[in-house]
Protein backbone atom coordinates (compact mmCIF):
# COMPACT_ATOMS: atom_id res chain seq x y z
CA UNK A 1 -33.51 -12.54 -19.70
CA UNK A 2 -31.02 -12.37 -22.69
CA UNK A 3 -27.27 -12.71 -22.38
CA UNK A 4 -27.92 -9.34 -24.05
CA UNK A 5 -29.60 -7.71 -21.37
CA UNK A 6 -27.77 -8.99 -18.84
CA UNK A 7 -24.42 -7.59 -20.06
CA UNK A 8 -26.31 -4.57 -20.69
CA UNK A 9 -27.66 -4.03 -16.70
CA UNK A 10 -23.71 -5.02 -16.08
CA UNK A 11 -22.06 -2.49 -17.75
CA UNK A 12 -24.93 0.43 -16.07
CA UNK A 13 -24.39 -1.63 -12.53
CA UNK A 14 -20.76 -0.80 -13.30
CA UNK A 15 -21.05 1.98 -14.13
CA UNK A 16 -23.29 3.97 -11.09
CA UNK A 17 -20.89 1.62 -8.75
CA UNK A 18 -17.74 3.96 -10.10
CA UNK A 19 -19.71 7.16 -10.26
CA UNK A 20 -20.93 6.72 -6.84
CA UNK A 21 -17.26 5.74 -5.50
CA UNK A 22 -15.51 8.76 -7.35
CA UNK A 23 -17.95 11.48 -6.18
CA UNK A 24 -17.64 9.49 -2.99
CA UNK A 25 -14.29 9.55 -2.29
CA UNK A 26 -13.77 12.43 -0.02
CA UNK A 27 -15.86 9.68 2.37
CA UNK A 28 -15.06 6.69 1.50
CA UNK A 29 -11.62 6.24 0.74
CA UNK A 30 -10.90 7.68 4.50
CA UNK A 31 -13.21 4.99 5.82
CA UNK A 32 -11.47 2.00 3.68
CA UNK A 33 -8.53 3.44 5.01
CA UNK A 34 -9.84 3.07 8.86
CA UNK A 35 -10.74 -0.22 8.33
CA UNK A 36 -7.64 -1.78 7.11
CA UNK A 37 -5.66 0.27 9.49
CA UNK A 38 -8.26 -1.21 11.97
CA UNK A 39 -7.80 -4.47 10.15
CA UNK A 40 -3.44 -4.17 10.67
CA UNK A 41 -3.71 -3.73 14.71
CA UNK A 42 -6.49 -6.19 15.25
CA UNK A 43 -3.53 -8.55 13.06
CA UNK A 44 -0.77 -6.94 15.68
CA UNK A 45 -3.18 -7.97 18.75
CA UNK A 46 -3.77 -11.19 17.30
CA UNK A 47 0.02 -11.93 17.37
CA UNK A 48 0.58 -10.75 20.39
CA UNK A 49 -1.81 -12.50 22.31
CA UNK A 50 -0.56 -15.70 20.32
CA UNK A 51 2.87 -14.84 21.30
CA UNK A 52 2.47 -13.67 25.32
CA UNK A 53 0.22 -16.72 26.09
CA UNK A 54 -0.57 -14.66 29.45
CA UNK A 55 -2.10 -11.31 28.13
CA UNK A 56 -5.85 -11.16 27.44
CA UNK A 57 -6.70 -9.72 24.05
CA UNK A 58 -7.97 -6.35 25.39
CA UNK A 59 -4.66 -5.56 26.59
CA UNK A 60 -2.85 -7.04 23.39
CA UNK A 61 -5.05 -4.80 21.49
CA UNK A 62 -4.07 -2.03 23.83
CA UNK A 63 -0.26 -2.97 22.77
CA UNK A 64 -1.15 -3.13 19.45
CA UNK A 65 -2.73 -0.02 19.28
CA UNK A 66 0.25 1.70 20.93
CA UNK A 67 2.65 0.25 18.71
CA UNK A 68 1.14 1.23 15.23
CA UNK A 69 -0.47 4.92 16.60
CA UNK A 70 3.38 4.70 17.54
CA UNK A 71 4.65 4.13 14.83
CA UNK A 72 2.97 6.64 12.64
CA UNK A 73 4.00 9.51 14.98
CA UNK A 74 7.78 8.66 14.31
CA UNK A 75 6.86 8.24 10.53
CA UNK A 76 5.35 11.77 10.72
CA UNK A 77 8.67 12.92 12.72
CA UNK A 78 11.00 11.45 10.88
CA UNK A 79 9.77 13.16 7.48
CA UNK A 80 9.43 16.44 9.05
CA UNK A 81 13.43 16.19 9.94
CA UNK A 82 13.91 14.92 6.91
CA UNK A 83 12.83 17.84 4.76
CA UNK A 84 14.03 19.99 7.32
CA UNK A 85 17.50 18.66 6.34
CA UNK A 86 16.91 18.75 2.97
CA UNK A 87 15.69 22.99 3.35
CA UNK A 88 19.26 23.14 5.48
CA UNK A 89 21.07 22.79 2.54
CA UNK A 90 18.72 23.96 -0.11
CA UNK A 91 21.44 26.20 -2.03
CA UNK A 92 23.96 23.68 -1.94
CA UNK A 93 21.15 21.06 -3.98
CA UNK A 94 19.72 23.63 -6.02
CA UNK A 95 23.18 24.44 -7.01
CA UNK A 96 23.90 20.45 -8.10
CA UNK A 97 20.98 20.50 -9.99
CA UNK A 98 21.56 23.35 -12.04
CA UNK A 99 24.62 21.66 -12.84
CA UNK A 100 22.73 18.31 -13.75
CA UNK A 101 20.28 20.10 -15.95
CA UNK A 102 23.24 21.84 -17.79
CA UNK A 103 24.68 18.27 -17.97
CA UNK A 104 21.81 17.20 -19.80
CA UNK A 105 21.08 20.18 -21.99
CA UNK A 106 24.74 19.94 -23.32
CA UNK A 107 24.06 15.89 -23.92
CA UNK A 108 21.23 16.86 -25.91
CA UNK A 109 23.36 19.12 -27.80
CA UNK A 110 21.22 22.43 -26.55
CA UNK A 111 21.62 25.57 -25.21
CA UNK A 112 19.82 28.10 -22.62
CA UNK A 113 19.81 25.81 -20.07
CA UNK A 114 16.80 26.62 -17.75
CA UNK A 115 17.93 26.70 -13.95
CA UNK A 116 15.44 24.94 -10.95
CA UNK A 117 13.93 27.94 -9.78
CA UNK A 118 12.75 28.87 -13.82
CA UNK A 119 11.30 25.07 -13.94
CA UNK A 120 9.74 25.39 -10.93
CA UNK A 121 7.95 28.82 -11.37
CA UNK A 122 6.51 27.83 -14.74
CA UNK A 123 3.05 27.41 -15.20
CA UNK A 124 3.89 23.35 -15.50
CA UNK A 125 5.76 23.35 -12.90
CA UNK A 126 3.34 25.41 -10.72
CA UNK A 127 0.73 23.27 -11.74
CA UNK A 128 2.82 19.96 -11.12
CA UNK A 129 3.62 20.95 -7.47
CA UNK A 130 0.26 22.68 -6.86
CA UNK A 131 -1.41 18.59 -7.98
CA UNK A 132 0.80 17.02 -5.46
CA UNK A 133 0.68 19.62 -2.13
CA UNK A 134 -3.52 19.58 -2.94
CA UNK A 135 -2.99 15.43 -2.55
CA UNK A 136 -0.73 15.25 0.66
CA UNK A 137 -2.88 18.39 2.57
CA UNK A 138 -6.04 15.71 1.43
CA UNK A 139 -4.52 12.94 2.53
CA UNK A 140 -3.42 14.66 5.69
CA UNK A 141 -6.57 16.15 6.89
CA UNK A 142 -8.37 13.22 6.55
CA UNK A 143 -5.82 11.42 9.39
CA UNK A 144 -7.82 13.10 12.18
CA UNK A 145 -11.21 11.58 10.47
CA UNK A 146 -9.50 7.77 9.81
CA UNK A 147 -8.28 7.90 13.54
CA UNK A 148 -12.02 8.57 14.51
CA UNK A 149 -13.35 5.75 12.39
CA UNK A 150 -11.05 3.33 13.87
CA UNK A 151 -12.21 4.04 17.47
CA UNK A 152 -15.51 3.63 15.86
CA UNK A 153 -14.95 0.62 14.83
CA UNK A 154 -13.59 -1.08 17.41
CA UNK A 155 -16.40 0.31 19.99
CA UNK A 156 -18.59 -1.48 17.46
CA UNK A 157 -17.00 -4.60 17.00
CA UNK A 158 -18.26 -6.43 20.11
CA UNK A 159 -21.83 -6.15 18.75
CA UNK A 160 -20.96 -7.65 15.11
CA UNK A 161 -21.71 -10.93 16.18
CA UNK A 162 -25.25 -10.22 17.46
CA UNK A 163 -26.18 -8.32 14.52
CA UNK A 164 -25.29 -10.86 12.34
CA UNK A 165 -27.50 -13.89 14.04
CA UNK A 166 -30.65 -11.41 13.65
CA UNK A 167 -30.12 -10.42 10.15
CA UNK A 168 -29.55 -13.89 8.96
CA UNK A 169 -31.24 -16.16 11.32
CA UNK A 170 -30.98 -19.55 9.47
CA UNK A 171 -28.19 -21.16 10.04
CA UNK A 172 -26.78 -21.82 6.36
CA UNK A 173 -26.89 -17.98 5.67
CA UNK A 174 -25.38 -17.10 8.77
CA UNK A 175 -22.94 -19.70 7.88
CA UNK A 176 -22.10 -18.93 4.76
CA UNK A 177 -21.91 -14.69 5.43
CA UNK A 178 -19.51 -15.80 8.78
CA UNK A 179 -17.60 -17.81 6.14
CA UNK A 180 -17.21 -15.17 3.81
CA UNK A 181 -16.00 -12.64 6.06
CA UNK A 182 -13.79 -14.66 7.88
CA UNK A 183 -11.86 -15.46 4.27
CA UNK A 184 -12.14 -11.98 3.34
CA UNK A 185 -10.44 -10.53 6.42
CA UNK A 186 -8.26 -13.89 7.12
CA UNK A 187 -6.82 -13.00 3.19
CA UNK A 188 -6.76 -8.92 4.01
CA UNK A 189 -5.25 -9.23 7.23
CA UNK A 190 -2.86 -12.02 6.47
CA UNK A 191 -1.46 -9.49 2.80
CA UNK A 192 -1.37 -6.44 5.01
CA UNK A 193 0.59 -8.24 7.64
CA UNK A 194 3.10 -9.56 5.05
CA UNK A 195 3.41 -6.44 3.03
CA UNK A 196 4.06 -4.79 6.60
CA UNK A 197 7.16 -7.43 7.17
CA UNK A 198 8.23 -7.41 3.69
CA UNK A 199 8.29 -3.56 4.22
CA UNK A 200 10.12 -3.36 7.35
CA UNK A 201 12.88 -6.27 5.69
CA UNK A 202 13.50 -4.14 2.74
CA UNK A 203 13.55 -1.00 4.89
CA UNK A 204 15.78 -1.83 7.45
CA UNK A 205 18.69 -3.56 4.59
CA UNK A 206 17.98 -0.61 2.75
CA UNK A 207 19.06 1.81 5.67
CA UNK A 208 22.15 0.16 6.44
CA UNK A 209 22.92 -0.07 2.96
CA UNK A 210 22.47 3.36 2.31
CA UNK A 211 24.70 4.50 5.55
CA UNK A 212 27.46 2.11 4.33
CA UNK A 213 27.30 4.60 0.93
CA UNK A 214 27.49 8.19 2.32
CA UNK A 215 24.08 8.86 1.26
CA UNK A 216 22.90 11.98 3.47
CA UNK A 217 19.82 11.66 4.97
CA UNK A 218 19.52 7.69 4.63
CA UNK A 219 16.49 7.47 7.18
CA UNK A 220 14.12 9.74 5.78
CA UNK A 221 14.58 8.03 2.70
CA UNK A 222 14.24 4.58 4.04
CA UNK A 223 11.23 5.68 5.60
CA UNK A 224 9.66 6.65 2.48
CA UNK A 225 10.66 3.81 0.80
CA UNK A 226 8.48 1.53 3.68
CA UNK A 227 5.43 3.70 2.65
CA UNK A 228 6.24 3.17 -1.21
CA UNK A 229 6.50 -0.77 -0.50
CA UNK A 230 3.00 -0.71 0.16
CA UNK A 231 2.44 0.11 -3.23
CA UNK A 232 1.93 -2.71 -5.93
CA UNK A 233 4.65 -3.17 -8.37
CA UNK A 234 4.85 0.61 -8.99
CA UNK A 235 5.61 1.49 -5.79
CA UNK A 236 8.83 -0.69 -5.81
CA UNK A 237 10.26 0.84 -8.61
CA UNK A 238 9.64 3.94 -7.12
CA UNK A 239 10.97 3.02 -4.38
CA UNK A 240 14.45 2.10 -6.36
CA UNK A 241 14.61 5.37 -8.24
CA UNK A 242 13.96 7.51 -5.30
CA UNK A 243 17.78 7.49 -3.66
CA UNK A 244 19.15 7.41 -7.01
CA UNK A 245 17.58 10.97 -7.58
CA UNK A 246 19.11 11.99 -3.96
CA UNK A 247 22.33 10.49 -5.03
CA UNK A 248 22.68 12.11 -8.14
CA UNK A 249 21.70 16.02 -6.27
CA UNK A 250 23.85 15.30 -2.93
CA UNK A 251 26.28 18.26 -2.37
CA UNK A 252 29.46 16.41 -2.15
CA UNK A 253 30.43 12.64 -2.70
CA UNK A 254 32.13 10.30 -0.09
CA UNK A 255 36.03 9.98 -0.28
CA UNK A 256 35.57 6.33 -1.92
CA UNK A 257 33.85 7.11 -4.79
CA UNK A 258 35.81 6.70 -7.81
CA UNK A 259 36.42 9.26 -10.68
CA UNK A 260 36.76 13.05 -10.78
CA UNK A 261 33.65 15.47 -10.39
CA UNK A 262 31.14 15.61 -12.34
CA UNK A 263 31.86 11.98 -13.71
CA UNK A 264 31.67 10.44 -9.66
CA UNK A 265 28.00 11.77 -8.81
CA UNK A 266 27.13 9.41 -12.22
CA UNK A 267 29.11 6.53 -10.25
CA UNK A 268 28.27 7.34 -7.11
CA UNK A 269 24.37 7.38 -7.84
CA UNK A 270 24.59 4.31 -10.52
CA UNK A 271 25.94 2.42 -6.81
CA UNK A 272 23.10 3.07 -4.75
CA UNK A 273 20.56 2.66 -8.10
CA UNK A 274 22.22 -1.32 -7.78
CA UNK A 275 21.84 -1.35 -4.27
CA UNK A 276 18.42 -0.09 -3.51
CA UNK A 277 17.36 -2.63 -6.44
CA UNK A 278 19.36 -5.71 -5.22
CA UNK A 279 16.95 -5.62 -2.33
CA UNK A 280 13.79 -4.33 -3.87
CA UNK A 281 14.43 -7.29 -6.21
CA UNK A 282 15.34 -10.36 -4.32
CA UNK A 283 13.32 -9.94 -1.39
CA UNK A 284 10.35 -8.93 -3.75
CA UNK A 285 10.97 -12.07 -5.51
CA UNK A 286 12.49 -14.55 -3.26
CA UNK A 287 11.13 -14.09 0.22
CA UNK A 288 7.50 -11.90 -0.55
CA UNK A 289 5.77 -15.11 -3.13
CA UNK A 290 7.13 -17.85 -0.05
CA UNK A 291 5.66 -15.01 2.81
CA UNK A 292 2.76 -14.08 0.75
CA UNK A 293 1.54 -17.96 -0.29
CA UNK A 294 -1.84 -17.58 -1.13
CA UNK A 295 -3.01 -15.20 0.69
CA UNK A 296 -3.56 -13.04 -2.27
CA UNK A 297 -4.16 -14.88 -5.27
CA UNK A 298 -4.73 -11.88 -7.82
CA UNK A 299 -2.91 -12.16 -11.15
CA UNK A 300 -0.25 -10.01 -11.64
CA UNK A 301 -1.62 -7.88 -14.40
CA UNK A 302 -4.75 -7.59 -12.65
CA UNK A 303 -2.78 -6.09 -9.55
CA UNK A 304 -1.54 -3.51 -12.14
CA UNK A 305 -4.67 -2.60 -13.40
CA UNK A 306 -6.34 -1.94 -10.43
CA UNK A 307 -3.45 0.16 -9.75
CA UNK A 308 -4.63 2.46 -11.86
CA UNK A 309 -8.18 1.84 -11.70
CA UNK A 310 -8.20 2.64 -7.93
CA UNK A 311 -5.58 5.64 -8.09
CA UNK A 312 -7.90 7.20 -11.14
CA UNK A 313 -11.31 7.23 -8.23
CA UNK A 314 -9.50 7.31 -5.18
CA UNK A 315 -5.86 8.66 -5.89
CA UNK A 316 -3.25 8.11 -3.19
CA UNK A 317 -5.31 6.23 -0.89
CA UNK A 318 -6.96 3.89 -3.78
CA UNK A 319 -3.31 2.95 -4.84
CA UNK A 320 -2.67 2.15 -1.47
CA UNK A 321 -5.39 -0.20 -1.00
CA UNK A 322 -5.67 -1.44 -4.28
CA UNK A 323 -4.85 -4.45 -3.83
CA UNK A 324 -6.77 -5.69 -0.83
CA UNK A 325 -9.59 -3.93 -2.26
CA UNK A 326 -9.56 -6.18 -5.27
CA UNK A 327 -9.30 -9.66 -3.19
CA UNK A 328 -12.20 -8.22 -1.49
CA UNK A 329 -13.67 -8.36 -4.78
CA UNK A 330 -12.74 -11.35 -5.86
CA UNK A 331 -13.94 -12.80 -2.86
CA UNK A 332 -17.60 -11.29 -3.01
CA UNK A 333 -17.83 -12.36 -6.86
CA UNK A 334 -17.04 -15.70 -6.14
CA UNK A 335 -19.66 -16.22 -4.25
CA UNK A 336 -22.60 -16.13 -7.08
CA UNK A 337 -22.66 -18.46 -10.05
CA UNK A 338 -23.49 -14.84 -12.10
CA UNK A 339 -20.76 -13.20 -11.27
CA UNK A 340 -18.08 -16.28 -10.42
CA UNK A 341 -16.56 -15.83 -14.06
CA UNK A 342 -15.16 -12.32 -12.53
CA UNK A 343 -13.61 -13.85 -9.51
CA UNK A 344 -12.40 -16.66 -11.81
CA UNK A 345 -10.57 -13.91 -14.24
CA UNK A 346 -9.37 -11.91 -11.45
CA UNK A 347 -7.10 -14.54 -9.47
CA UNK A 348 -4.24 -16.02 -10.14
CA UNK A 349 -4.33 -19.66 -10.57
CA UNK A 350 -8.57 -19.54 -11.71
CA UNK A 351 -9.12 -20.63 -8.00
CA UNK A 352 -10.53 -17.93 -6.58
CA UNK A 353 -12.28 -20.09 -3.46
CA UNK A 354 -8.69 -21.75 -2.81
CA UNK A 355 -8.25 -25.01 -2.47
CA UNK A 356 -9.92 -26.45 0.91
CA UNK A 357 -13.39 -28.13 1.17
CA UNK A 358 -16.19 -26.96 -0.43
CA UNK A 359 -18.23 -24.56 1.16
CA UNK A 360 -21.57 -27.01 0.76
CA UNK A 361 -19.85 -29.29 3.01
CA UNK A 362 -18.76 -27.13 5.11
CA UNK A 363 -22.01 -25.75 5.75
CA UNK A 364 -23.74 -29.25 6.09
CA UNK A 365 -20.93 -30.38 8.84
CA UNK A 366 -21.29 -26.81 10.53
CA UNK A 367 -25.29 -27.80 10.58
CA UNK A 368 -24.79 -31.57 11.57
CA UNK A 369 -22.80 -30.10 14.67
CA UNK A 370 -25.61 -27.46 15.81
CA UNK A 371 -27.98 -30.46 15.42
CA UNK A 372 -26.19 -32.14 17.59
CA UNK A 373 -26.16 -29.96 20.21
């Protein structure tokens, strides 16, 4: 077959892949997102059975299980009282804002300032807000759904290993399948249970940072900012900008911030802007790459790009997963000599099988020892 052809059954191949994922999504994105949540506690269970030494790894599951289903709940709380909070003192924010707006109109040198409530009732605005509460009720509905899949899936996992011997009863292809998926959910499990720690770090400094400041409501907005974290270089910046907005809207500034009004909410949110970042920053570049090691291997423009390629078919939950999505990739291309030239561009260091022993002799030693017994 020409090199002609070839690209040519590609670029269709590619094609029907993304047409079938995108009208797909309503199903499939909830199901990726049940497996790496399944994916997260089986990592919890793992570490806590390594860690107890006496628990057997139902009941570290069982733990595990518990502690993220926990976990969620309190997110779930926690931004309920959080916007509660925020609708407390509605008139007192939409009042700052006005002010902010009239700031900025008179910077501009304009006039006829709008106010929030003639931003928000315009047909952008309308259709801005109407985009975003049509996302979250999506993503929200489907929690009920991923929750099911999970239980799903771990009611099926005991019979994984059985299905695999009979569809690939040769040893070489069983071998090399086991060996695949074992890479593919050692690297998933091992980015999803560093972005979780990384997460939690830059959470928790961020909190106290952020009570040291004044800034009202500092745990509803450190818990958004560990959601955020789990986005790819986006998310972080997000996650930086997000109490500067607050800052710059709160009612009334703490006693220590310097200047006179409306020169200290500038200050005052300019602070927490370096604050938020200092950790966003050095922890992102310090402590993540050492945490991280290998374990994910994508090049950094890459990660960017399937940013937006998996927020364009999935939305929220693709730019969620987008990263471990695309190591699963890379993984499954690297497997074929057609398709290795993919795996190659997408990873890092042009390594996309790492750096152990090749998988020939791996599978020849794996043989040599069934042989022998």
């Amino acid at each position: 077959m020409s090199r002609a052809a070839t690209t040519g059954i590609w670029i269709i191949a590619t094609g029907v892949i993304i047409a079938l994922l995108y009208l797909g999504r309503n199903i499939l994105a909830p199901f990726a997102l049940a497996v790496f949540l399944f994916l997260i506690i089986e990592g919890f269970a793992s570490m806590i059975d390594n860690w107890s030494g006496f628990l057997k790894i139902g009941h570290a599951r069982f733990i595990a299980i518990l502690l993220v289903v926990g976990g969620f709940l309190g997110f779930l709380a926690l931004m309920a009282n959080g916007i509660a909070e925020f609708g407390r003192d509605a008139s007192e924010y939409e009042t700052k804002i006005n002010g902010l707006i009239r700031d900025a109109y008179a910077l501009a040198h304009m006039s006829d300032a709008p106010t929030l409530q003639q931003l928000i009732f315009n047909e952008t605005g309308q259709r801005f807000f109407g985009t975003i509460a049509n996302a979250t009720r999506d993503l929200s509905g489907d929690v009920v759904l991923i929750l099911i899949y999970v239980a799903f899936l771990f009611i099926a996992q005991s019979g994984w290993t059985q299905k695999l011997d009979n569809m690939f009863p040769g040893f070489e292809q069983r071998a090399q399948v086991r060996e695949i998926g074992d890479e593919a959910r050692r690297s998933i499990e091992t980015y999803l249970w560093t972005q979780t720690v990384i997460s939690a770090l830059i959470t928790a400094l961020t909190y106290v940072s952020l009570l040291a400041l004044g800034v009202k409501n500092a745990l509803f907005l450190s818990a958004l900012i560990f959601v955020l974290n789990y986005i790819p270089t986006v998310g972080s910046i997000v996650a930086a900008l997000v109490p500067l907005l607050f800052a710059l809207v709160q009612p009334s500034m703490p006693a220590w911030v310097p200047g006179a009004p409306p020169q200290d909410t500038y200050i005052y949110a300019g602070i927490v802007f370096l604050a938020v970042s200092f950790w966003q920053f050095s922890i992102g570049n310090f402590v993540q790459p050492r945490m991280m090691g290998e374990s994910l291997n994508l090049s950094a423009l890459v990660v960017l790009l399937a940013l937006a390629i998996w927020g364009v078919i999935w939305g929220i939950p693709g730019m969620f997963l987008s990263a471990p999505l695309t190591v699963l990739m890379m993984i499954i291309f690297a497997q074929s000599e057609g398709t290795r030239w993919l795996a190659i561009l997408l990873s890092a260091d042009g390594n996309p099988q790492g750096k152990g022993v090749p998988r020939a002799e791996r599978v020849a030693v794996g043989a040599a020892q069934e042989g022998g017994d």
